[in-house]
Each structure stands twice: as structure tokens, then as C-alpha cells.
N, C-alpha and C. Protein backbone atom coordinates (compact mmCIF):
# COMPACT_ATOMS: atom_id res chain seq x y z
N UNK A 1 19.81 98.27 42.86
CA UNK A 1 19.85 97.28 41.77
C UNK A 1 19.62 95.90 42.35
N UNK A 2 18.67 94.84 41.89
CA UNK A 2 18.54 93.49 42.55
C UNK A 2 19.74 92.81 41.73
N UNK A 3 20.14 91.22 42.29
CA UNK A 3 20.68 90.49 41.78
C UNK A 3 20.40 90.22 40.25
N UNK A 4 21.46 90.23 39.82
CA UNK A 4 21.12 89.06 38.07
C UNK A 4 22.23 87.71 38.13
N UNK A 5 21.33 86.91 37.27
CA UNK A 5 22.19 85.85 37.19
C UNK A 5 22.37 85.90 35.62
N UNK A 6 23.41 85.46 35.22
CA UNK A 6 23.84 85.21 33.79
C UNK A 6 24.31 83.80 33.72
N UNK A 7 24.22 82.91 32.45
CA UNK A 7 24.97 81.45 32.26
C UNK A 7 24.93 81.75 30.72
N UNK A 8 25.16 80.45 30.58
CA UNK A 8 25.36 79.84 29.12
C UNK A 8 24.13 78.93 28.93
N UNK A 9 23.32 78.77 27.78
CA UNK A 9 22.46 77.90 27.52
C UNK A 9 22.86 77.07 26.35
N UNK A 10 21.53 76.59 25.85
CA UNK A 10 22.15 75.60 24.79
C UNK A 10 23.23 75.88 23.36
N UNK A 11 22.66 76.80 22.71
CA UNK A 11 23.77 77.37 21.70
C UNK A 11 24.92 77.99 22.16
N UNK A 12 25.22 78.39 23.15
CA UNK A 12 26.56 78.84 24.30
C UNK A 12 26.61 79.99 24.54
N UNK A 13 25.62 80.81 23.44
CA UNK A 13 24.96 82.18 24.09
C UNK A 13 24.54 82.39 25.33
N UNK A 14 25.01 83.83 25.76
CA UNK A 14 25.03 84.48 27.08
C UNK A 14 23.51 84.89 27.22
N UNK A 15 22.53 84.29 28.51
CA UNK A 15 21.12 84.49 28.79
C UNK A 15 21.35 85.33 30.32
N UNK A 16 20.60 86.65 30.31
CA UNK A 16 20.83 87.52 31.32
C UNK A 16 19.19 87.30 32.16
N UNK A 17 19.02 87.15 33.36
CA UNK A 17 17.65 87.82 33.88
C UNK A 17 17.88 87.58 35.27
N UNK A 18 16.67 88.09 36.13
CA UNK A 18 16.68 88.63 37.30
C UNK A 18 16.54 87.49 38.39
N UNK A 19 17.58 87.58 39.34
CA UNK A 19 17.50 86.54 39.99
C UNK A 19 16.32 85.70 40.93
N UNK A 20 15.30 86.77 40.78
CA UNK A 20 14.56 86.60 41.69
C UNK A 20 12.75 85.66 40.42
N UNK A 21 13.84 86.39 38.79
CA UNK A 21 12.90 85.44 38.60
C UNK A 21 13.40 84.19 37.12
N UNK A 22 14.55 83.81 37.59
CA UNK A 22 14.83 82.42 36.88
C UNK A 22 14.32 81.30 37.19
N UNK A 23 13.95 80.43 36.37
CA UNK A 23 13.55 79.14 36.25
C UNK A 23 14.47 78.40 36.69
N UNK A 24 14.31 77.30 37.46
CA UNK A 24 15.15 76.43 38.08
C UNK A 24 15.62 75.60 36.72
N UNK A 25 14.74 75.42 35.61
CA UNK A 25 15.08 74.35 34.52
C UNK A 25 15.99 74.92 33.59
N UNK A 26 15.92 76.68 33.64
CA UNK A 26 17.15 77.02 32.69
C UNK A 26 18.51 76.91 33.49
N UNK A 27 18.16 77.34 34.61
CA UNK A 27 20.14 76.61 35.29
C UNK A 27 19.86 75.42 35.21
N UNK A 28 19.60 74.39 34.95
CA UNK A 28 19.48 72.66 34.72
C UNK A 28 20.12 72.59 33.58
N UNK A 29 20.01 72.78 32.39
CA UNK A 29 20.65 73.11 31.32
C UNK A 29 21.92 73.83 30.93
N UNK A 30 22.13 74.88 31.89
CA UNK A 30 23.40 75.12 31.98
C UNK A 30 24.91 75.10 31.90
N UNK A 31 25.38 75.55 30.58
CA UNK A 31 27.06 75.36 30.41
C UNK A 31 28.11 75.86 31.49
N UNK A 32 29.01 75.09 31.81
CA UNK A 32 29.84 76.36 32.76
C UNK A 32 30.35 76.95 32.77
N UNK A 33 30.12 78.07 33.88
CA UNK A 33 30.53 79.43 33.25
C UNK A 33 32.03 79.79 32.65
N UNK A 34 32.70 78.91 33.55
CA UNK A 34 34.17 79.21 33.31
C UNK A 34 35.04 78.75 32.84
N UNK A 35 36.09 78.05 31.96
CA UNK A 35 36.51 76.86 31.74
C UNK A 35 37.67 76.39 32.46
N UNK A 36 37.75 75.82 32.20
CA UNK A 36 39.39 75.20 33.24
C UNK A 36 40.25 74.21 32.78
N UNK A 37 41.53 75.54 33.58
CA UNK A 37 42.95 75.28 32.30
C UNK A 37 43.92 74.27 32.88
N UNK A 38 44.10 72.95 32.12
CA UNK A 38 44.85 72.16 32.89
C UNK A 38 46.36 72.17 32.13
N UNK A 39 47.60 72.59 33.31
CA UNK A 39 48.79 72.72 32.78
C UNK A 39 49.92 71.93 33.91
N UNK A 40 50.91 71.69 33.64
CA UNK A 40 51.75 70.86 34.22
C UNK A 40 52.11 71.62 35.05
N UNK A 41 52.39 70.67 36.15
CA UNK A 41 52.55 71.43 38.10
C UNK A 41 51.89 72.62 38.68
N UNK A 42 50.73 72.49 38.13
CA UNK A 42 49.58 73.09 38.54
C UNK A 42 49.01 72.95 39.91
N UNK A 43 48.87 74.45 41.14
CA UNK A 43 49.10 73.75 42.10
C UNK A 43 47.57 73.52 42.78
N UNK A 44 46.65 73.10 41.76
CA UNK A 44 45.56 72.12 42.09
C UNK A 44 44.94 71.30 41.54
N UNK A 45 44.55 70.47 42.24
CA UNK A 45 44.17 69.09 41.56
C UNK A 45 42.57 69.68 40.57
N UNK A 46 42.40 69.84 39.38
CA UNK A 46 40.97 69.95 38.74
C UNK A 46 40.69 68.64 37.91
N UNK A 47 39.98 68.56 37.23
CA UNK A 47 39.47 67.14 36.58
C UNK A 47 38.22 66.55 36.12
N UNK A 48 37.47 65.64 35.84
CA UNK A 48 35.96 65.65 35.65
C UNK A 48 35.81 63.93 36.45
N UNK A 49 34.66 64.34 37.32
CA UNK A 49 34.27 63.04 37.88
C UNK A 49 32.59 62.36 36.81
N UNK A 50 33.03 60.87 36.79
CA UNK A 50 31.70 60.31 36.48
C UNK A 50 30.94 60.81 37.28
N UNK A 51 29.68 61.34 37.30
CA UNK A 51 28.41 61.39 38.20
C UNK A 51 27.45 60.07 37.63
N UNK A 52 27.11 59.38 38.70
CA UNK A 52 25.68 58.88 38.63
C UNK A 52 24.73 59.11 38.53
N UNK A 53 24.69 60.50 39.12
CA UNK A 53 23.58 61.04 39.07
C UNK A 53 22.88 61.52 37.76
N UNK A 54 24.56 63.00 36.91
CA UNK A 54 23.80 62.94 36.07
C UNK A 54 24.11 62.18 34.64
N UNK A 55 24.81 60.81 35.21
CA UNK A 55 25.01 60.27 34.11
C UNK A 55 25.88 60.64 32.91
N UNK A 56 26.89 61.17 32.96
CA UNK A 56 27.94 62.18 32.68
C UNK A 56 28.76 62.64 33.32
N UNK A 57 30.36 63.23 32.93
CA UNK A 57 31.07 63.95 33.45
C UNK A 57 30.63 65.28 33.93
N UNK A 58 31.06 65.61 35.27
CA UNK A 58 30.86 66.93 35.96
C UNK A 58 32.20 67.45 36.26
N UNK A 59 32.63 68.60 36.28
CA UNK A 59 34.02 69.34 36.38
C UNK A 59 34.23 69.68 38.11
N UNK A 60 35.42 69.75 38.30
CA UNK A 60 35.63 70.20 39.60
C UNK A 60 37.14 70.81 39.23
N UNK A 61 37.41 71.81 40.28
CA UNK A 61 38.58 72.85 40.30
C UNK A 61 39.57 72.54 41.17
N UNK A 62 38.99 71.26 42.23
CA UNK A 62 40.32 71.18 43.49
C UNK A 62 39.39 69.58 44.14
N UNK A 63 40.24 69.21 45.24
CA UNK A 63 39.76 68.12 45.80
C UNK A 63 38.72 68.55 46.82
N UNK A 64 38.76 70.18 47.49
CA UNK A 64 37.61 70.32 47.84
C UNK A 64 36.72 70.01 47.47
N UNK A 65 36.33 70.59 46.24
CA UNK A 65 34.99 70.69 45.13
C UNK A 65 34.71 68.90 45.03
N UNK A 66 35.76 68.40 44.43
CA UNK A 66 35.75 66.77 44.35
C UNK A 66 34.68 66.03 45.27
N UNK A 67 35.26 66.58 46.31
CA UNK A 67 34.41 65.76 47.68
C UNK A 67 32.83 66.07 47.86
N UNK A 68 32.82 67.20 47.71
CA UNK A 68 31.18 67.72 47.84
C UNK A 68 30.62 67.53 46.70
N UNK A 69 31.10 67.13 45.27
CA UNK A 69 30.43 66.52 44.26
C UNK A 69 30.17 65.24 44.65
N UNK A 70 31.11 64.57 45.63
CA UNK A 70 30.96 63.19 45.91
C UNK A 70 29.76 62.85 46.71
N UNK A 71 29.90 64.20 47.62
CA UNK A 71 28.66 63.79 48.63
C UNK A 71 27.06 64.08 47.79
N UNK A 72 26.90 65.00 46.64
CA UNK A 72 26.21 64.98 46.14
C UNK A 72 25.50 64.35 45.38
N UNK A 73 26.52 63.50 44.92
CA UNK A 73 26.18 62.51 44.21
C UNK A 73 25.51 61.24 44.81
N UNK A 74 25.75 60.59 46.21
CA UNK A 74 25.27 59.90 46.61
C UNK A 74 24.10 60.72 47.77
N UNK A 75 24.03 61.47 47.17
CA UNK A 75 22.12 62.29 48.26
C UNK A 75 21.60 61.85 47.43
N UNK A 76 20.10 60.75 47.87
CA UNK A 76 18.87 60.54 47.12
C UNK A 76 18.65 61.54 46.57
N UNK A 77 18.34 62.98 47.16
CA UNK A 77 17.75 64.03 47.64
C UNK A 77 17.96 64.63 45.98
N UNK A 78 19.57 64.69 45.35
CA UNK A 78 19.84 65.66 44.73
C UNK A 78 19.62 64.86 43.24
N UNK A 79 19.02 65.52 42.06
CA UNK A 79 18.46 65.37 40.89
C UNK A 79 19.15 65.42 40.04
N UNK A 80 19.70 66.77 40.20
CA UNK A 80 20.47 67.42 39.31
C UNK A 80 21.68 68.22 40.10
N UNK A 81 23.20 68.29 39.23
CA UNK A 81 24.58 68.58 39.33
C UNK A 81 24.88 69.42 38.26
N UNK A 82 25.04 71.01 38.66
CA UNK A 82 25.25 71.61 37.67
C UNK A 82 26.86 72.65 37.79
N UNK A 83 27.91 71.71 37.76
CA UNK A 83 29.03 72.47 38.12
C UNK A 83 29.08 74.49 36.84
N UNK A 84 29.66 75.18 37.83
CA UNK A 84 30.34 76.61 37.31
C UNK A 84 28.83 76.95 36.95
N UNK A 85 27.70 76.88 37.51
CA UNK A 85 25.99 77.02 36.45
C UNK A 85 26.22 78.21 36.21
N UNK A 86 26.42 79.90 37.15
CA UNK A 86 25.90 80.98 36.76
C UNK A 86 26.68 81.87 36.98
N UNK A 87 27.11 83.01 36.91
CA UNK A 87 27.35 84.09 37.26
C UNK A 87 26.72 85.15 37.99
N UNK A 88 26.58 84.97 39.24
CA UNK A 88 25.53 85.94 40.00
C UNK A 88 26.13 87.54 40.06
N UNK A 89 25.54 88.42 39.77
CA UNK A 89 25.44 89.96 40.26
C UNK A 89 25.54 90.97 40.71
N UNK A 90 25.36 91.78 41.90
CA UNK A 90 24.45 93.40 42.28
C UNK A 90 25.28 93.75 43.00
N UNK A 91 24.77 95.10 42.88
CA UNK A 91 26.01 96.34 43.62
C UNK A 91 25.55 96.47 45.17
N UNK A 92 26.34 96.92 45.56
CA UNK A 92 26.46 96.61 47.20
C UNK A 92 27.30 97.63 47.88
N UNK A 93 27.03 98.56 48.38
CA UNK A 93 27.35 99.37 49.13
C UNK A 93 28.08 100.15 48.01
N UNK A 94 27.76 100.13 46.74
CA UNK A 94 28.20 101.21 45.75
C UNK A 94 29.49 100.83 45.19
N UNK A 95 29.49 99.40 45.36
CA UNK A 95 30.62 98.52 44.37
C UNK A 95 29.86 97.34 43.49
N UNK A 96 30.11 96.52 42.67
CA UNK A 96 29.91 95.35 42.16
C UNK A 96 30.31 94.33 42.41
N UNK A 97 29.76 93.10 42.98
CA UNK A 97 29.65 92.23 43.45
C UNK A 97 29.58 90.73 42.55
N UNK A 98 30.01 89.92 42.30
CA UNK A 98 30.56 88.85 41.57
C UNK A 98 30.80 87.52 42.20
N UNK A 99 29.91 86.83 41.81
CA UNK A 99 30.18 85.19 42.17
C UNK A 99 29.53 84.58 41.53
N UNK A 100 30.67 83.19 41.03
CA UNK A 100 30.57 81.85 40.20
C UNK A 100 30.20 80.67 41.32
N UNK A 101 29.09 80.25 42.07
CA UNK A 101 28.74 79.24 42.53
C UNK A 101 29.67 77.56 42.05
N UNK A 102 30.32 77.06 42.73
CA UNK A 102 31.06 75.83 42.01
C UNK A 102 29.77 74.83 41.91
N UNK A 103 28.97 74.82 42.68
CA UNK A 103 27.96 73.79 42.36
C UNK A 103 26.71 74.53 42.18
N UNK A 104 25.59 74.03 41.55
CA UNK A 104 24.04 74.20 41.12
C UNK A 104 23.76 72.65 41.88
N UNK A 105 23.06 72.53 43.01
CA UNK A 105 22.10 71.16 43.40
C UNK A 105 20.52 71.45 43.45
N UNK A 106 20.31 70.72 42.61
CA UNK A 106 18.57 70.79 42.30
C UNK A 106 18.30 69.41 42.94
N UNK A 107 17.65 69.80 43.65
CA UNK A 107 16.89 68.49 44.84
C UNK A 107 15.72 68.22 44.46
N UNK A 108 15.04 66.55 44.95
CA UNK A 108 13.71 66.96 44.72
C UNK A 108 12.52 67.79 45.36
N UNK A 109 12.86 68.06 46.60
CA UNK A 109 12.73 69.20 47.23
C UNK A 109 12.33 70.58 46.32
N UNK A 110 13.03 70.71 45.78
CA UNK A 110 13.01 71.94 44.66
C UNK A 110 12.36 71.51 43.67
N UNK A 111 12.26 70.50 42.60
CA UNK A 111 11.58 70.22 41.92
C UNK A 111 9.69 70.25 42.37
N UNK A 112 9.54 69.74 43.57
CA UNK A 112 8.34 70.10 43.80
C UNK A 112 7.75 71.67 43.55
N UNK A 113 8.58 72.36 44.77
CA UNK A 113 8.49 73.83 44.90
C UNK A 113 8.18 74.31 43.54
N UNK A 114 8.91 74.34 42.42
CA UNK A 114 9.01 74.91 41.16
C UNK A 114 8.41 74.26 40.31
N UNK A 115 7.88 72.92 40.37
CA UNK A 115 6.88 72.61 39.32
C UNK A 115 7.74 71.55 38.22
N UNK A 116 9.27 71.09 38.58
CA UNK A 116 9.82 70.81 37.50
C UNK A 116 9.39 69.09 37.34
């Protein structure tokens, strides 16, 4: 079985296809996948930082995440910030395999490559 990626698009409907052949501009668009629950003495810091980049709030889960949104934000390089973008996929040694990426960085680097 190859990878799939799944997200959320604009109406908040679930869009399924193959990882090998998504468009860089539908994860650009991207809702996140997961939401996040803020409750008293919670033992991590989550929250939404201004981005500059994309001109809007972006979500983060801990001060890890915080920081590498930070550094992202000040890379010329990076275009686009797409916190929780996808749900990746595929079975693997005859189990199922599962991961939520905390960041999507679309560079311009990538924008060339893909045409965006």
C-alpha cells in the first residue's frame, strides 16, 4: 500500500489522495487536522502566534513547536505556514502507520519545483 495523505479543505470536508500525488496548493489551504483543547493546569504551553508571514494566527501545541514557528517565520525562504496540515498514512511491516506533521513549510524553493 503507498502513503495517503488526508486534511481538511475549504468547506471542512475530509479530501483523501495519494501522497505521491498531492498538490502542494491543496496543503496551502489546509485546516488543521486536529484541534486543541485548552484547560486549566494543562501541562503544556499551546496557543496561537501572529505570523508575518502568513499574516494571521498559526497554532502551536508546546514551546517546542512555538520556537520553530518562530524560526520559520523569519526564513525569507518560507512562503507559507501550515500548522496540523495532514494526516499521513501506510502500512508497514503489516501494521498502520499514522502521523500529524506539526508544521507544513512551503518555501520558495518549492514553489518553483511545483509551479505554484
Amino acid at each position: 500500500m503507498e502513503a495517503t495523505v488526508s486534511f481538511r479543505g475549504h468547506g471542512g470536508g475530509i479530501e483523501e489522495c495519494s501522497w505521491v500525488s498531492v498538490a502542494p496548493a491543496l496543503l496551502q489551504t489546509a485546516h488543521p487536522w486536529r484541534t486543541f483543547r485548552w484547560y486549566r493546569d494543562q501541562k503544556h504551553y499551546s496557543g496561537a502566534y501572529w505570523s508575518a508571514t502568513m499574516r494571521d494566527h498559526v497554532i502551536y501545541e508546546s514551546r517546542l513547536e512555538l520556537s520553530r514557528l518562530l524560526f520559520a517565520d523569519f526564513d525569507p525562504s518560507v512562503r507559507a505556514i501550515v500548522a496540523q496540515p495532514f494526516l499521513l498514512q501506510t502500512v508497514l511491516e503489516g501494521k498502520v502507520r499514522r502521523h500529524i506533521p506539526d508544521y507544513l513549510l512551503l518555501t520558495s524553493v518549492m514553489r518553483q519545483k511545483f509551479q505554484l
